[in-house]
C-alpha atoms as a PDB file:
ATOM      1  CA  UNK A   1     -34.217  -2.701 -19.462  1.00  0.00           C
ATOM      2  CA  UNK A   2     -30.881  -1.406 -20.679  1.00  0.00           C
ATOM      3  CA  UNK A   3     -29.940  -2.898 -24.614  1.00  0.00           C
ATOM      4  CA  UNK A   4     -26.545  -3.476 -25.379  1.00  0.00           C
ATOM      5  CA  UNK A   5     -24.783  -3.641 -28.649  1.00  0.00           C
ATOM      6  CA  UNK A   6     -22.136  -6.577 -28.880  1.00  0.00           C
ATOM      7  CA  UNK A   7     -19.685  -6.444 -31.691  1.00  0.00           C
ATOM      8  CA  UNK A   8     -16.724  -9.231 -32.283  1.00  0.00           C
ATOM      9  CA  UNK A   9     -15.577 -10.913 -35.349  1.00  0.00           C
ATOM     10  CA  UNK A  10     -15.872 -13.939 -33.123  1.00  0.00           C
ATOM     11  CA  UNK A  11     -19.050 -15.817 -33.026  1.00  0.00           C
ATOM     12  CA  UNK A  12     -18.513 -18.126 -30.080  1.00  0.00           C
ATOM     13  CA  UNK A  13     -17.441 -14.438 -28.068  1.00  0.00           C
ATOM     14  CA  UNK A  14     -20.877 -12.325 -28.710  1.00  0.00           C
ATOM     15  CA  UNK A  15     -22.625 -15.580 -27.992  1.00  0.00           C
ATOM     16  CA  UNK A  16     -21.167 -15.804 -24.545  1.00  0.00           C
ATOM     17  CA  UNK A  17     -21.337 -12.184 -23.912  1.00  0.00           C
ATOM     18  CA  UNK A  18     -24.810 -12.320 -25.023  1.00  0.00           C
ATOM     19  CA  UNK A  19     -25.607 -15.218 -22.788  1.00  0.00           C
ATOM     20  CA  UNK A  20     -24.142 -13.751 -19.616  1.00  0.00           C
ATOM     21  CA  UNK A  21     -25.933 -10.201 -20.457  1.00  0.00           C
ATOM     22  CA  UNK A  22     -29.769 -11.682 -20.694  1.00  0.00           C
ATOM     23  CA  UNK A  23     -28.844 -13.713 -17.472  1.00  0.00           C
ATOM     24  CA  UNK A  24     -28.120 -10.274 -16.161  1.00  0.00           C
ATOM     25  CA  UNK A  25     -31.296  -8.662 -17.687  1.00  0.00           C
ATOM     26  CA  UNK A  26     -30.144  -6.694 -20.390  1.00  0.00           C
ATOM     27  CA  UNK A  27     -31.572  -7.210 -24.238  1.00  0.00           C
ATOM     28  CA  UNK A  28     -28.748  -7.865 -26.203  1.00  0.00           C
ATOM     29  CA  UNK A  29     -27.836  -7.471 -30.181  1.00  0.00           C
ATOM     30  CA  UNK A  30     -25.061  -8.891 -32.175  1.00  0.00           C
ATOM     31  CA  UNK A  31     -22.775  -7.554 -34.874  1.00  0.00           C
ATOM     32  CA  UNK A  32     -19.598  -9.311 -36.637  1.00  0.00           C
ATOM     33  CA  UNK A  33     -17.646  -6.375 -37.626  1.00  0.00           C
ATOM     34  CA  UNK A  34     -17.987  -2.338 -37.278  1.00  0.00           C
ATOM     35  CA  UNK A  35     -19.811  -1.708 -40.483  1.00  0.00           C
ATOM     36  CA  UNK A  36     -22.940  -3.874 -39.032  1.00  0.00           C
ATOM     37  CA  UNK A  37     -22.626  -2.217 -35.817  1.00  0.00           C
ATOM     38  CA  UNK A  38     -23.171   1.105 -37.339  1.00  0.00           C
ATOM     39  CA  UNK A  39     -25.868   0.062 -39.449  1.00  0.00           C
ATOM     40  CA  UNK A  40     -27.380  -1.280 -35.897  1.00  0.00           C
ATOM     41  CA  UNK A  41     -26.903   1.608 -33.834  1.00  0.00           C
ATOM     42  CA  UNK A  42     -28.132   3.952 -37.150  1.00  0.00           C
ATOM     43  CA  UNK A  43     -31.290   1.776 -36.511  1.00  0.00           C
ATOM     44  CA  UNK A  44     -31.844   0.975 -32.566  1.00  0.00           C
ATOM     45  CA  UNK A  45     -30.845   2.929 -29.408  1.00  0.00           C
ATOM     46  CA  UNK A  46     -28.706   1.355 -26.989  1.00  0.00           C
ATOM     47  CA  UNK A  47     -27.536   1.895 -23.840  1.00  0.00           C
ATOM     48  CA  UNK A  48     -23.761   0.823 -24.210  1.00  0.00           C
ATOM     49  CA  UNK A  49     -21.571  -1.183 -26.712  1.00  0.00           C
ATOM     50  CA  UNK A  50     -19.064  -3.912 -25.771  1.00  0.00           C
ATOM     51  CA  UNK A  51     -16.667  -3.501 -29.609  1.00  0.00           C
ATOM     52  CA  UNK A  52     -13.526  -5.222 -30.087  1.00  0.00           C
ATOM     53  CA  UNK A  53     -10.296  -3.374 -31.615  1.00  0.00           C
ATOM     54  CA  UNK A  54      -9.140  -5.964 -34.056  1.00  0.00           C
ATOM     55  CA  UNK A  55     -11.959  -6.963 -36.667  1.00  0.00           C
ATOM     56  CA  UNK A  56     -12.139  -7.103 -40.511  1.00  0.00           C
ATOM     57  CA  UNK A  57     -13.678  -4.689 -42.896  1.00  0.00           C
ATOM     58  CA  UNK A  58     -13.829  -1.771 -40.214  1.00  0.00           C
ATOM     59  CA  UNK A  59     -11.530  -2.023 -36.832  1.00  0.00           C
ATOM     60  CA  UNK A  60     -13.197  -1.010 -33.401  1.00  0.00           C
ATOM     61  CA  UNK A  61     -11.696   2.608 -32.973  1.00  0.00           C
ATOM     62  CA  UNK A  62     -12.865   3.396 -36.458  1.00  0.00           C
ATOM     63  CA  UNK A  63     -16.432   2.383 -35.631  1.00  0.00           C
ATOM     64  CA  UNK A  64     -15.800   3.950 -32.555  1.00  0.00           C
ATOM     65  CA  UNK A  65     -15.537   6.982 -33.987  1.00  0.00           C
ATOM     66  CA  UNK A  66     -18.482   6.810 -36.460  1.00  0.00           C
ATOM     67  CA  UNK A  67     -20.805   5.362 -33.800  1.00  0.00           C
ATOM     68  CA  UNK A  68     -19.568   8.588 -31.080  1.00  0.00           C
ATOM     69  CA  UNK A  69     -20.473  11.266 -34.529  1.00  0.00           C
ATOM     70  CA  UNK A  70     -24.040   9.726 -34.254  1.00  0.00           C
ATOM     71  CA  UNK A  71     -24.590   9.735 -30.898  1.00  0.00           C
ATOM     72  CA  UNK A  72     -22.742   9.753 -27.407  1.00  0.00           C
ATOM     73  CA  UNK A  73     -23.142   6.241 -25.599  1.00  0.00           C
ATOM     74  CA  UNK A  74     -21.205   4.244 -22.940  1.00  0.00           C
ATOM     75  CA  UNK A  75     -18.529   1.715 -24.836  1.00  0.00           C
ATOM     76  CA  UNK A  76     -16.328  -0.961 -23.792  1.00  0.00           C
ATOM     77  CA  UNK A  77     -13.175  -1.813 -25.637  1.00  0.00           C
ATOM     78  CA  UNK A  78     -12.473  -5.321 -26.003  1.00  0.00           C
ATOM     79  CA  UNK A  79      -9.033  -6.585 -26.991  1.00  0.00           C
ATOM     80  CA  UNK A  80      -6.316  -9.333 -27.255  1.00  0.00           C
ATOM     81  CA  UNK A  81      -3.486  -6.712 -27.124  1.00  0.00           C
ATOM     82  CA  UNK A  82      -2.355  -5.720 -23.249  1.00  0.00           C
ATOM     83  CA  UNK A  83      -0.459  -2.510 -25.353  1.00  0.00           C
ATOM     84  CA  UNK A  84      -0.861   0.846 -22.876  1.00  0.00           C
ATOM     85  CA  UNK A  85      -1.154   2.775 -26.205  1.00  0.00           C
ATOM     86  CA  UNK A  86      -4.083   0.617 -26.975  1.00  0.00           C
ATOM     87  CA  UNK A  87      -5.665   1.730 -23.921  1.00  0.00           C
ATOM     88  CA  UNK A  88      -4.756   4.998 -23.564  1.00  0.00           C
ATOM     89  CA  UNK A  89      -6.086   5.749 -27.512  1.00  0.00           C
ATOM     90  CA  UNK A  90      -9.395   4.112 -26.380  1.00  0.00           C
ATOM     91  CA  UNK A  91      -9.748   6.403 -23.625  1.00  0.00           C
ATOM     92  CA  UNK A  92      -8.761   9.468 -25.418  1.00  0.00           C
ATOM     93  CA  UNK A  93     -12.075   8.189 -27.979  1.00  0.00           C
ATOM     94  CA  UNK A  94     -14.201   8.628 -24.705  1.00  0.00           C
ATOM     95  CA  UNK A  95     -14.394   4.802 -24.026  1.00  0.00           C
ATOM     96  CA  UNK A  96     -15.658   4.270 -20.317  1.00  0.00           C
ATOM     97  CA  UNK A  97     -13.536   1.139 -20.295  1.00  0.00           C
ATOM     98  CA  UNK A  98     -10.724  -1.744 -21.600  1.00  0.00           C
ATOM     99  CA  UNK A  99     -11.229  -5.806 -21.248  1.00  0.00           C
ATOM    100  CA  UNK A 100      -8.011  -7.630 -22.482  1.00  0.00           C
ATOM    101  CA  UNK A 101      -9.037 -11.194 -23.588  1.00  0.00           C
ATOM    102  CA  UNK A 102      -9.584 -13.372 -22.566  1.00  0.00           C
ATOM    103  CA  UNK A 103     -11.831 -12.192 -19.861  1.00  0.00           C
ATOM    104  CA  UNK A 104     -14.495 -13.285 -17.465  1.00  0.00           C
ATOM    105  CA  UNK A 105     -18.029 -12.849 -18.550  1.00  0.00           C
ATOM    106  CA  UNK A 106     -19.012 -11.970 -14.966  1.00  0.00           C
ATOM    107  CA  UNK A 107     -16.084  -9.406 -14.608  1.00  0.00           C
ATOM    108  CA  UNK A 108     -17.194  -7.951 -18.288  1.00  0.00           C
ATOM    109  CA  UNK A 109     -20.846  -7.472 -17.132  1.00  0.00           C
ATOM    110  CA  UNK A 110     -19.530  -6.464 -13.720  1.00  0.00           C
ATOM    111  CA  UNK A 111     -17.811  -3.554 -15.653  1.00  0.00           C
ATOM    112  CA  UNK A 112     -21.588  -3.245 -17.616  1.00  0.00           C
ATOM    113  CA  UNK A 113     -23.410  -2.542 -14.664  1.00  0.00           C
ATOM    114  CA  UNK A 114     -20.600  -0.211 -13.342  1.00  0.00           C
ATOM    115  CA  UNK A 115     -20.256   1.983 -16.643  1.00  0.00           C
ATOM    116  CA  UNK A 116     -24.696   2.199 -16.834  1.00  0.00           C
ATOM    117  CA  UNK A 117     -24.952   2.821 -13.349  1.00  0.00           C
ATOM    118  CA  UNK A 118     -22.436   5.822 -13.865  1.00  0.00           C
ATOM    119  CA  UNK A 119     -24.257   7.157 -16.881  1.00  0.00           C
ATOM    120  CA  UNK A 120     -27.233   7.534 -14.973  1.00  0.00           C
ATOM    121  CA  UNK A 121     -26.391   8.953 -12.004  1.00  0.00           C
ATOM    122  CA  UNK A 122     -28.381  12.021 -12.117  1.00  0.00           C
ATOM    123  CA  UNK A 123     -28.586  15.060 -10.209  1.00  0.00           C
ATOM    124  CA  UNK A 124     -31.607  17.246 -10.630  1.00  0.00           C
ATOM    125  CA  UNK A 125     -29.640  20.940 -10.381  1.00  0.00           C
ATOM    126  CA  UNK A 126     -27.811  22.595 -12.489  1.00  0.00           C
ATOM    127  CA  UNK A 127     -24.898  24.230 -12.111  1.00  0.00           C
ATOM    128  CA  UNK A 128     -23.768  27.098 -13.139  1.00  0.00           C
ATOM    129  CA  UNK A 129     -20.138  28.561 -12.868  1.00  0.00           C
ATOM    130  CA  UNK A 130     -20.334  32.302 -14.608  1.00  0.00           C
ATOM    131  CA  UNK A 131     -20.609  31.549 -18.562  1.00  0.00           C
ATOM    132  CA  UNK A 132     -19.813  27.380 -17.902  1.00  0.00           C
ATOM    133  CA  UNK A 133     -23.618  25.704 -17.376  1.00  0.00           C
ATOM    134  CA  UNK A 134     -23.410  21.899 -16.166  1.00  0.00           C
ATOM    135  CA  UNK A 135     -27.019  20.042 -16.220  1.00  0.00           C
ATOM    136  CA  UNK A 136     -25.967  16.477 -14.789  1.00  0.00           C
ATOM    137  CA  UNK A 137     -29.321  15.070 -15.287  1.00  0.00           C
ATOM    138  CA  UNK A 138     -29.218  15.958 -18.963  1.00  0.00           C
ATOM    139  CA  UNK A 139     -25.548  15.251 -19.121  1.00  0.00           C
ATOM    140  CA  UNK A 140     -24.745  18.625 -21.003  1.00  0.00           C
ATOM    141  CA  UNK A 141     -22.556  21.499 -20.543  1.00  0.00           C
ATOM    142  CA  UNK A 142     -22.476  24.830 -22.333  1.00  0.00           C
ATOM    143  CA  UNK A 143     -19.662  27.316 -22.287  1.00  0.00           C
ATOM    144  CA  UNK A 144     -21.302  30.967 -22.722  1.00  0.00           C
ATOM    145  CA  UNK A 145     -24.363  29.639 -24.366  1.00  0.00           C
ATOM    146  CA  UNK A 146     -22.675  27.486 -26.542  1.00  0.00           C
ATOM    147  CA  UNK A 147     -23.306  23.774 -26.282  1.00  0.00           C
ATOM    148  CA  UNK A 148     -19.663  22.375 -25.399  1.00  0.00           C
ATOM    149  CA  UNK A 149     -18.950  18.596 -27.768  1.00  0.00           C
ATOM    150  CA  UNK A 150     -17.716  16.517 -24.452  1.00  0.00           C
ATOM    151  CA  UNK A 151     -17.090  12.935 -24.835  1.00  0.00           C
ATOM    152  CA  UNK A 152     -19.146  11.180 -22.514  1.00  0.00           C
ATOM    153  CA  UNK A 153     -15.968  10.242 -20.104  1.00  0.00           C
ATOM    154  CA  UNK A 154     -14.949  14.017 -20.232  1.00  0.00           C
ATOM    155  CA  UNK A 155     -18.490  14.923 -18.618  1.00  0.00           C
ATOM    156  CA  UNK A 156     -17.945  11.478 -15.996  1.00  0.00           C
ATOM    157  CA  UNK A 157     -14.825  13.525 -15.336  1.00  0.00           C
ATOM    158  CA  UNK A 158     -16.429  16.685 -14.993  1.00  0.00           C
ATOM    159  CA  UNK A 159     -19.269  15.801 -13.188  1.00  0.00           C
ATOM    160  CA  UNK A 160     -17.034  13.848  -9.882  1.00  0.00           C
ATOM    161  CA  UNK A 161     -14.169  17.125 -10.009  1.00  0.00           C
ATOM    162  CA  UNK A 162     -17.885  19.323  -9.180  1.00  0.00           C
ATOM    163  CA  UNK A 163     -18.972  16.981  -7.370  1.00  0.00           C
ATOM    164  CA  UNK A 164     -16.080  17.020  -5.250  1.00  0.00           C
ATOM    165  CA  UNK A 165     -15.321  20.900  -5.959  1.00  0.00           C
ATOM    166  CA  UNK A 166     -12.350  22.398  -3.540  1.00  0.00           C
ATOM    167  CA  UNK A 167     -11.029  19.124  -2.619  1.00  0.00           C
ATOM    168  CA  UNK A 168      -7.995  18.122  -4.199  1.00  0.00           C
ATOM    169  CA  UNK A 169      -8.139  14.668  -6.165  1.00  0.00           C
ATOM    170  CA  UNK A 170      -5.172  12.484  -6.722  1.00  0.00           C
ATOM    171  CA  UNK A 171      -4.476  10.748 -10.531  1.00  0.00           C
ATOM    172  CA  UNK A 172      -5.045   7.396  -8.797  1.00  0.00           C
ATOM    173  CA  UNK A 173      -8.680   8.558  -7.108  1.00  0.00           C
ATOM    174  CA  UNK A 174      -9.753   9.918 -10.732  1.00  0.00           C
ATOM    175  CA  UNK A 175      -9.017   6.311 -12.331  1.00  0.00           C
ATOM    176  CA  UNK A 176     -10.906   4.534  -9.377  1.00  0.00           C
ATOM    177  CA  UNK A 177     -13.887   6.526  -9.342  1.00  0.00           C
ATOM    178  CA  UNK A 178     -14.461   7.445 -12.900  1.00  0.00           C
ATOM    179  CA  UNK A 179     -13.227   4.862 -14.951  1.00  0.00           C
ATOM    180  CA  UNK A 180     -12.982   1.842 -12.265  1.00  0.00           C
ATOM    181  CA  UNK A 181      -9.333   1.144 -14.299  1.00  0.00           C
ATOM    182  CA  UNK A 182      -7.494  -1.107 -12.618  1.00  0.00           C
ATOM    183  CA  UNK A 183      -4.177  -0.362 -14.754  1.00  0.00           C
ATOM    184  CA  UNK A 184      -1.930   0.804 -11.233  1.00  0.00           C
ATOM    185  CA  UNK A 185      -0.514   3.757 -12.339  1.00  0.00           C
ATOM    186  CA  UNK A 186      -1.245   4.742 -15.272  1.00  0.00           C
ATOM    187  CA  UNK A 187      -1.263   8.727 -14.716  1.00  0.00           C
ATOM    188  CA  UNK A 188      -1.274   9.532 -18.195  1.00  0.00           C
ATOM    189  CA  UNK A 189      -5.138   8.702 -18.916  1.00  0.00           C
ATOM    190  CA  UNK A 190      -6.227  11.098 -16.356  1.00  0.00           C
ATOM    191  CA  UNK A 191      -3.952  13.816 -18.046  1.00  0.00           C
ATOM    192  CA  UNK A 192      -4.886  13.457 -21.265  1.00  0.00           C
ATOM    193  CA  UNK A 193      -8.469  13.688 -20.866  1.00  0.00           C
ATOM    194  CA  UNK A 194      -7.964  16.525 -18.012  1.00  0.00           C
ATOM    195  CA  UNK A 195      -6.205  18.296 -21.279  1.00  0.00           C
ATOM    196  CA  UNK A 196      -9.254  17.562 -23.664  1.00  0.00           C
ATOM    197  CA  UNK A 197     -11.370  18.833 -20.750  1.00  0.00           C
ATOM    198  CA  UNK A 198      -9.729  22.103 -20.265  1.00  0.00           C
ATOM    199  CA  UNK A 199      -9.461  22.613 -24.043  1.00  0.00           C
ATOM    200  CA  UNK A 200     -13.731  22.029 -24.519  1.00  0.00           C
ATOM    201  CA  UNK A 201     -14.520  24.545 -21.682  1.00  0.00           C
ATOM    202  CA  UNK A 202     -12.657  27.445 -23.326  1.00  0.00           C
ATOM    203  CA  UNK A 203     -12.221  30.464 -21.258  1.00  0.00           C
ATOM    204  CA  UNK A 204     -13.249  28.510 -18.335  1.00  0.00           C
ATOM    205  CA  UNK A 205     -10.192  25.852 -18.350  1.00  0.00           C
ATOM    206  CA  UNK A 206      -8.225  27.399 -15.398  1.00  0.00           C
ATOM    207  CA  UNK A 207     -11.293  25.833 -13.257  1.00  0.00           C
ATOM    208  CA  UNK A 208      -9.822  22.817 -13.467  1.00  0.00           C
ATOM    209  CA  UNK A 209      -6.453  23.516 -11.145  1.00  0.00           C
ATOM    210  CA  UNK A 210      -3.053  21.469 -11.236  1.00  0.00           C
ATOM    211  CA  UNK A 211      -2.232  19.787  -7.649  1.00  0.00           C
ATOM    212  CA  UNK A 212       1.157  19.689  -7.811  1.00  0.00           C
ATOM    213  CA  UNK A 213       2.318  16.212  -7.028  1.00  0.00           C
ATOM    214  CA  UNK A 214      -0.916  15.198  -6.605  1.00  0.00           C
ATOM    215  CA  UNK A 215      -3.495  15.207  -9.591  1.00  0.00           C
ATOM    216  CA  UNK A 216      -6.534  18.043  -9.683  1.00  0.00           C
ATOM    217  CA  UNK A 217      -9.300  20.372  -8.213  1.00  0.00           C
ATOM    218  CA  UNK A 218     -12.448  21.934  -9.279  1.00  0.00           C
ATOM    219  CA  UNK A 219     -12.099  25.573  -8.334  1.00  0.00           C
ATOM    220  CA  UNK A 220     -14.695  28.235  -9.677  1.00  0.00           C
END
């Protein structure tokens, strides 16, 4: 059974949230602000955290940040704010996904089950490109023996351009199929992390090929 971490200032929120995600079989904890939810996640081990931007004594990217230097997990932002640079700072933290409030409960565990399922996908190989390793069950990659520090979107990203190696992937297909973002359009997400992507695998970056026009291609 999958344990999520739920984290808003607002009480009547995590209550709801927690409602919906026992209905849908998950244990659930709650914390107020980001301090508690790193003293939680110090403490438990969960399998994703739904943390909203805006809340007193520590905002969610902060604890973002803190909870990602502790250990990789799945996150969902929540927010009140429809800003793109909202989004687009979220995703460059390595969060799966972005709820603007107010939001569905069934949509929100919807996007749950989507970002878990994701994470564990496994495939029992591993892959090796020359000096770049990729073990998709353990969800690690090493560049030349060296352990590469991938945010766990970077290695979603990583894992569909192998999967779908020598085929040519548009920006739109990436957002679909790796972060199920329904934001039309929104190119710039894809880029960024395509950027942090090349930049982690080192001498290996010109794997990852530019489509011209189109969006990007696993080549080794």
């Amino acid at each position: 059974m999958a344990k999520l971490l739920i984290v808003d200032d607002e009480k009547n929120i995590r209550q709801v949230v927690k409602e919906y995600a026992v209905l849908n079989g998950y244990e659930a904890d709650e914390a107020e602000d980001g301090l508690q939810a790193i003293e939680l996640f110090r403490e438990n081990e969960y399998d994703c955290v739904i943390l909203d931007i805006m809340m007193p004594k520590l905002d969610g990217f902060s604890a973002c940040k803190q909870i990602r230097a502790i250990r990789p997990v799945p996150m969902i932002m929540l927010s009140a704010r429809q800003e793109e640079y909202d989004k687009l700072f979220g995703f460059e933290l390595g969060v799966d996904d972005y709820v603007v409030k107010p939001f569905s409960p069934k949509e929100l565990m919807a996007r749950v089950k989507v970002v878990l399922d994701r994470t564990r996908r496994t495939d029992n190989s591993i892959l090796n490109f020359g000096g770049l390793k990729i073990d998709a069950a353990g969800r690690s990659v090493t560049v030349d023996g060296e352990k590469a520090n991938l945010t766990p979107k970077e290695i979603d990203l990583l894992l569909y351009l192998v999967e779908h190696r020598n085929t040519a992937l548009s920006r739109t297909k990436l957002l679909e199929e790796v972060w199920n973002y329904d934001y039309f359009g929104d190119d710039r997400t894809v880029d960024t992390h395509i950027k942090m992507l090349r930049h982690n695998l080192g001498p290996y970056r010109d794997y990852i090929v530019t489509v011209r026009g189109m969006g990007y291609k696993f080549e080794a």
